[in-house]
C-alpha atoms as a PDB file:
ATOM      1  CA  UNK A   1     142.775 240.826 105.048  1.00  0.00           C
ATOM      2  CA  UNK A   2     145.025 238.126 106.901  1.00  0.00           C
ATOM      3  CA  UNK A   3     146.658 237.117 103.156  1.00  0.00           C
ATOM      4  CA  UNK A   4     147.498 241.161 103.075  1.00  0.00           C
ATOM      5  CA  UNK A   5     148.492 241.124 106.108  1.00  0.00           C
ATOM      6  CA  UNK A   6     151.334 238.298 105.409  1.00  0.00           C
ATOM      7  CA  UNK A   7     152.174 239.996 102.563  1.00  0.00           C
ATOM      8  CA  UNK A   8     152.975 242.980 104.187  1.00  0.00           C
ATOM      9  CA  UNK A   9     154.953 241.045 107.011  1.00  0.00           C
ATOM     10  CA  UNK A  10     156.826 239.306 104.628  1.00  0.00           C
ATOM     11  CA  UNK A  11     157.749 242.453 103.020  1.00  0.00           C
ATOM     12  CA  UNK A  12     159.432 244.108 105.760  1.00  0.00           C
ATOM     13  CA  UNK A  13     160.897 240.749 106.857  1.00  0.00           C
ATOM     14  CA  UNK A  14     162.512 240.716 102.959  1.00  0.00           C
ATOM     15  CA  UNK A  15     163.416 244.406 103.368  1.00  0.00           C
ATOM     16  CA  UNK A  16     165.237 244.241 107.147  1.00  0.00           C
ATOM     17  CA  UNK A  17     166.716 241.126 105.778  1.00  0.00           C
ATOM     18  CA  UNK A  18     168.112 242.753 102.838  1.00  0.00           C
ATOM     19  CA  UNK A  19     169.319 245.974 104.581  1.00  0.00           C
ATOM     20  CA  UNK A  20     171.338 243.728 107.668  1.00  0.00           C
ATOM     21  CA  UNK A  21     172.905 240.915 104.840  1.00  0.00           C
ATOM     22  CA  UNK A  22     173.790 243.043 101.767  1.00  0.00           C
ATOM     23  CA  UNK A  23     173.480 246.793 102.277  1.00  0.00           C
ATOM     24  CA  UNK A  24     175.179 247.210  98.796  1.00  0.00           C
ATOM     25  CA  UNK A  25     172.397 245.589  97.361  1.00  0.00           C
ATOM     26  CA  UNK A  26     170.350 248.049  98.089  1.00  0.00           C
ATOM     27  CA  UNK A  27     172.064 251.093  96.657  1.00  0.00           C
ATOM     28  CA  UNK A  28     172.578 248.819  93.746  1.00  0.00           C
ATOM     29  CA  UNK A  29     168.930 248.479  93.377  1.00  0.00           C
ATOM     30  CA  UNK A  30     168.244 252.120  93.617  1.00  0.00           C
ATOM     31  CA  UNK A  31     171.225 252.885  91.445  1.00  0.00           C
ATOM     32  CA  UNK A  32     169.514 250.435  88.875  1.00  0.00           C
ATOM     33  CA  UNK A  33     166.153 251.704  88.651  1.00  0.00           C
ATOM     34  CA  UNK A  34     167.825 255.232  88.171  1.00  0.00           C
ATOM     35  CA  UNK A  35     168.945 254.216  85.376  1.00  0.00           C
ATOM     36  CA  UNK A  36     166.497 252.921  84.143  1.00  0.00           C
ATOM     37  CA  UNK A  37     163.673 256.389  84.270  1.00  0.00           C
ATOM     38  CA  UNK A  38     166.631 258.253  82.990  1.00  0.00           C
ATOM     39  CA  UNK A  39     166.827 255.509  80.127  1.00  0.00           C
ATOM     40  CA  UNK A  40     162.693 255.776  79.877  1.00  0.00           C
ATOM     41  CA  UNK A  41     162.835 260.196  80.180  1.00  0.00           C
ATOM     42  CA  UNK A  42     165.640 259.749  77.508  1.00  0.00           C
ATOM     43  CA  UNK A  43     163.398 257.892  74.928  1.00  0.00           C
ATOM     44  CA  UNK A  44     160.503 260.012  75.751  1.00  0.00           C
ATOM     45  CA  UNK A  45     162.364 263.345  74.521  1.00  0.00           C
ATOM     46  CA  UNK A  46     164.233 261.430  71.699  1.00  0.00           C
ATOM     47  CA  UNK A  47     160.346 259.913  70.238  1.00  0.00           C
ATOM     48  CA  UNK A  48     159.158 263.539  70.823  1.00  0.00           C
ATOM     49  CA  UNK A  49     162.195 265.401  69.336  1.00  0.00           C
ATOM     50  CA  UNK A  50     162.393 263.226  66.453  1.00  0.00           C
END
């Protein structure tokens, strides 16, 4: 439980870190990842279209 624990301490640590140094990162991230199920929904209906 303690190695979870860490884990999950580290996480935020990485997240607050993030959000104070580079806030554009972040959209950037969520921008990217957009993208990328749009790309996935995109293939989906193209395989099952075609």
């Amino acid at each position: 439980m303690s190695e979870q624990t860490t884990f999950m301490q580290w996480r935020e640590r990485a997240k607050s870190e993030i959000r104070q140094e580079h806030p554009q990162l972040r959209w950037l991230l969520l921008t990217a990842g957009a993208v990328v199920v749009l790309a996935i929904l995109v293939g989906v209906v193209v395989l099952l279209l075609g």
